[in-house]
N, C-alpha and C. Protein backbone atom coordinates (compact mmCIF):
# COMPACT_ATOMS: atom_id res chain seq x y z
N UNK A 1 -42.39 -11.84 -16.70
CA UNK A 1 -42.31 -11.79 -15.27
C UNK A 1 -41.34 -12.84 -14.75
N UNK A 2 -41.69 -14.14 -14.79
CA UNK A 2 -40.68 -15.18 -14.37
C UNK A 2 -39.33 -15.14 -14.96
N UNK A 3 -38.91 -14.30 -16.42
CA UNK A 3 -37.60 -14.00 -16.39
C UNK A 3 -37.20 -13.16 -15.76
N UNK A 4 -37.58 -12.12 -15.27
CA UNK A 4 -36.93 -11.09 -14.52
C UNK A 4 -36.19 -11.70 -13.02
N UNK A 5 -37.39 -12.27 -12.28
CA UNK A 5 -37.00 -13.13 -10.96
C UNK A 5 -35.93 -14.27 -11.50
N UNK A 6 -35.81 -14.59 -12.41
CA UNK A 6 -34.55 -15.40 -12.88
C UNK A 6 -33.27 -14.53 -12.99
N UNK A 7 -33.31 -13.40 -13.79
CA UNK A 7 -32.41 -12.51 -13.68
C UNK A 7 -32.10 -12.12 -12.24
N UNK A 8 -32.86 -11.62 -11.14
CA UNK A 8 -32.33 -11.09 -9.83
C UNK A 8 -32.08 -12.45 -8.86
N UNK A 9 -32.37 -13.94 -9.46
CA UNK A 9 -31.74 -14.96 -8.81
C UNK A 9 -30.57 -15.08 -9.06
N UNK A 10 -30.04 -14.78 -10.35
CA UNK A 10 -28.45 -15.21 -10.73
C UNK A 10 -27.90 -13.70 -10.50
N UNK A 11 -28.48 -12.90 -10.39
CA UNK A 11 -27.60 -11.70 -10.11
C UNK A 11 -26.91 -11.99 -8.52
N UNK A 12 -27.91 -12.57 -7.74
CA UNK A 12 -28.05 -12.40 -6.70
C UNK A 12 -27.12 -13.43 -6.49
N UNK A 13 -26.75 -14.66 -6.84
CA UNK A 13 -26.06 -15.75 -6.45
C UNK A 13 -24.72 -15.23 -7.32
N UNK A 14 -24.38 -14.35 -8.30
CA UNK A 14 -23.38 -13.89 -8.49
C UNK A 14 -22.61 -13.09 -7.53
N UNK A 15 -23.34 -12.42 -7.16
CA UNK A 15 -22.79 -11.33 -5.77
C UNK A 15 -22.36 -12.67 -4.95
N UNK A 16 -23.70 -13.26 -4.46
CA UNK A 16 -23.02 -13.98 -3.39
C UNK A 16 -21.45 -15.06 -3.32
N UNK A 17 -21.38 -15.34 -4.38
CA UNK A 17 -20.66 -16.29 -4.76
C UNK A 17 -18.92 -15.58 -5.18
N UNK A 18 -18.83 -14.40 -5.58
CA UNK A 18 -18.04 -13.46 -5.45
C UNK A 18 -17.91 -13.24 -3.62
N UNK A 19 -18.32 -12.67 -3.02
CA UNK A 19 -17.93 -12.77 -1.93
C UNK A 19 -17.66 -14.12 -1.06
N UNK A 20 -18.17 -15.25 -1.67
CA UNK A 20 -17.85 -16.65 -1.14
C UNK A 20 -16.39 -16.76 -1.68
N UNK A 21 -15.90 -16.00 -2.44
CA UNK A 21 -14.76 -16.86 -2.94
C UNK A 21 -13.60 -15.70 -2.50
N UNK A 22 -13.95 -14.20 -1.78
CA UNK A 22 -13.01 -13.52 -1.25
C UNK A 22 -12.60 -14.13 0.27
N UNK A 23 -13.63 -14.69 0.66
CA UNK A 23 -13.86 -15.29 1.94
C UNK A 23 -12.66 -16.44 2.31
N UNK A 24 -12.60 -17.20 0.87
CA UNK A 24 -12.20 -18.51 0.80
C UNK A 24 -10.50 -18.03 0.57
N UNK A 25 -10.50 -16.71 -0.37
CA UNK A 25 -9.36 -16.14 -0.39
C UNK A 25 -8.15 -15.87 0.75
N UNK A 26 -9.02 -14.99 1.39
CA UNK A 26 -8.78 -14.90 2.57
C UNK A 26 -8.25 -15.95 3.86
N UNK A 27 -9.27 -16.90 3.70
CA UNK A 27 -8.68 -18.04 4.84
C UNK A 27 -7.41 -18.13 3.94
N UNK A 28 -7.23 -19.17 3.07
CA UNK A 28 -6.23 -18.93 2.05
C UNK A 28 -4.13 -18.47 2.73
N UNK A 29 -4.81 -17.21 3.14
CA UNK A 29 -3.47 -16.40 3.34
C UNK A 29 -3.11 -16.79 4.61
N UNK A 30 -1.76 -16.66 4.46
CA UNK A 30 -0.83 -16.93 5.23
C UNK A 30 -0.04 -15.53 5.69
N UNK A 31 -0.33 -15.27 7.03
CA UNK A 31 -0.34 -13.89 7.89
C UNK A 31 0.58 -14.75 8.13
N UNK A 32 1.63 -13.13 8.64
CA UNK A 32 3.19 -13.42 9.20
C UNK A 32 2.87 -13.55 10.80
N UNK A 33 3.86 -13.97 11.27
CA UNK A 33 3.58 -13.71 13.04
C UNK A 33 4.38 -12.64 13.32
N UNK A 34 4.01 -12.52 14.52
CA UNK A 34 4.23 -10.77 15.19
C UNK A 34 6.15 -10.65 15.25
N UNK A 35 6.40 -11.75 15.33
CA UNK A 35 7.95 -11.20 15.31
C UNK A 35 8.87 -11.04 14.09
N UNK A 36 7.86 -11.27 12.83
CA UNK A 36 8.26 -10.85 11.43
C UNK A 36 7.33 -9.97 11.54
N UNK A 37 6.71 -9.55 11.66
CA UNK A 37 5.77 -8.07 11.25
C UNK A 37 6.76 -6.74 12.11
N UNK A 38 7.25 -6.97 13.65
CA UNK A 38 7.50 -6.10 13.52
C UNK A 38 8.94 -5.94 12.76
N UNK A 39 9.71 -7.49 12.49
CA UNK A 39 11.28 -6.86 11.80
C UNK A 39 11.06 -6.23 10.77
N UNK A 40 9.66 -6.86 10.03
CA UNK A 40 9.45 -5.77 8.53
C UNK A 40 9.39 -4.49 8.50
N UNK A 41 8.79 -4.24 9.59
CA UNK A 41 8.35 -3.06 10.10
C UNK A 41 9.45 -1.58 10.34
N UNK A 42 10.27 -2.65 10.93
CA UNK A 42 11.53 -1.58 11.63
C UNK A 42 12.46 -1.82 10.51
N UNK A 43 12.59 -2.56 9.51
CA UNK A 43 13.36 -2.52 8.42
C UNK A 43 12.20 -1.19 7.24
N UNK A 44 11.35 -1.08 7.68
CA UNK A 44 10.36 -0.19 6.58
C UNK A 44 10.87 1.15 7.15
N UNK A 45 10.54 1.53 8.66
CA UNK A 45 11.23 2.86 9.06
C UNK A 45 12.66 3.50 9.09
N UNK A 46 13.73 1.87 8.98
CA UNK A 46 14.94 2.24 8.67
C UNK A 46 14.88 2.51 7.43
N UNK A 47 14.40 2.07 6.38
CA UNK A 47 14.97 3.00 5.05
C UNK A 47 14.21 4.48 5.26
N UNK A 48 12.88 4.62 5.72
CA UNK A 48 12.49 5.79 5.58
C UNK A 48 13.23 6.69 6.13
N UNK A 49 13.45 6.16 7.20
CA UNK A 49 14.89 7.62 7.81
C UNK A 49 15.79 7.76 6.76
N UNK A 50 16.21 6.94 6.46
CA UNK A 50 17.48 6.50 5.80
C UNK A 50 17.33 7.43 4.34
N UNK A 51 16.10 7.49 3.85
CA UNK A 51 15.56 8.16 2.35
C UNK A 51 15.42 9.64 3.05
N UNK A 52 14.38 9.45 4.47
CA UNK A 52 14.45 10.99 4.61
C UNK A 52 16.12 12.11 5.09
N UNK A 53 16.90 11.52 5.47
CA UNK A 53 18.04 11.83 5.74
C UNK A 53 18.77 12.19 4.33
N UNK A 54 18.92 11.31 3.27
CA UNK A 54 19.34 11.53 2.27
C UNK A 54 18.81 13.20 1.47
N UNK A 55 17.28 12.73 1.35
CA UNK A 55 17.13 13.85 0.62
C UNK A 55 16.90 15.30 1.39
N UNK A 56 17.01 15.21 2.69
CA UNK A 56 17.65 16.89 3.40
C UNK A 56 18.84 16.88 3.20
N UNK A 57 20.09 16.01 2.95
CA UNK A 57 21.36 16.80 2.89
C UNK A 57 20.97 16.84 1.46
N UNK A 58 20.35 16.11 0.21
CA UNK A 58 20.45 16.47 -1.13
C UNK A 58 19.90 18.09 -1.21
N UNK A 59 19.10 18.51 -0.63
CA UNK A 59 18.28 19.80 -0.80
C UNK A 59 19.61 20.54 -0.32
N UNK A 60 19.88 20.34 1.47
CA UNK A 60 21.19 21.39 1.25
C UNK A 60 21.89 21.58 0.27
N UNK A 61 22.24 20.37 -0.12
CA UNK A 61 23.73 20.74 -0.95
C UNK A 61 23.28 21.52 -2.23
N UNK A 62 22.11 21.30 -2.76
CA UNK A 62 21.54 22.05 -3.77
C UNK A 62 21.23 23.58 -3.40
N UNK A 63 20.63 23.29 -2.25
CA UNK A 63 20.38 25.08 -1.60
C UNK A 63 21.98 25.89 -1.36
N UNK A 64 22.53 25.05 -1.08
CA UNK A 64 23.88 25.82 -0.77
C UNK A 64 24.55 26.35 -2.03
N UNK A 65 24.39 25.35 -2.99
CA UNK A 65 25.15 25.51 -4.47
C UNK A 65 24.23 26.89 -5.02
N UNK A 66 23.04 26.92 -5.21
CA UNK A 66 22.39 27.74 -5.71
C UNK A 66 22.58 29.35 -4.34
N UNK A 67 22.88 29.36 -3.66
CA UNK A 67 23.51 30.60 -2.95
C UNK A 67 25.02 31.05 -3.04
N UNK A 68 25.30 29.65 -3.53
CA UNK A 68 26.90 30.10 -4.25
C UNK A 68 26.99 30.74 -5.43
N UNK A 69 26.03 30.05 -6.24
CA UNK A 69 26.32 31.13 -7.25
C UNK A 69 25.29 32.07 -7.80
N UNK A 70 24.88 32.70 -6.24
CA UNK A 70 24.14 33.81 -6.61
C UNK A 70 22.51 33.99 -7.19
N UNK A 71 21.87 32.36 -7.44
CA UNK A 71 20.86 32.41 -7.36
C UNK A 71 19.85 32.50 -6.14
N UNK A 72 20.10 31.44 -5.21
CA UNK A 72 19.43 31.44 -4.40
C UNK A 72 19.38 32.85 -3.28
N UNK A 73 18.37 32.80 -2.56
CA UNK A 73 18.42 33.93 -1.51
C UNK A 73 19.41 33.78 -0.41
C-alpha cells in the first residue's frame, strides 16, 4: 500500500515538474516586437507570391508544351 502512494507521489511531481520547466521555458524566450513580426511576415507572403507566381507560369509552359506536341487536350 504505502508503495503505491509513493509511486503516484513521484508520478505526480514528475508531471508537475515537467510543466514547471515548460513554464520556465517559456519566460525564457525572447518574442520579437511587432515591427519585426510584421517585416517577417510580409517578407513570408512575398516569397509566397513570388513561389506561387513561379509555379503557374511553370504549369503553363508545361501545359503549353504538352499541347504542342499533341499530348495535351
Amino acid at each position: 500500500m504505502v508503495a503505491s502512494k509513493e509511486k503516484n507521489v513521484t508520478k505526480k511531481n514528475v508531471i508537475k515538474d515537467f510543466f514547471n520547466g515548460i513554464v520556465n521555458e517559456a519566460k525564457r524566450i525572447r518574442w520579437p516586437k511587432f515591427s519585426q513580426l510584421m517585416t517577417n511576415t510580409g517578407k513570408v507572403l512575398f516569397f509566397c507570391i513570388c513561389f506561387a507566381i513561379f509555379f503557374v507560369l511553370c504549369d503553363f509552359i508545361v501545359s503549353g508544351f504538352l499541347v504542342w506536341i499533341g499530348v495535351g487536350a
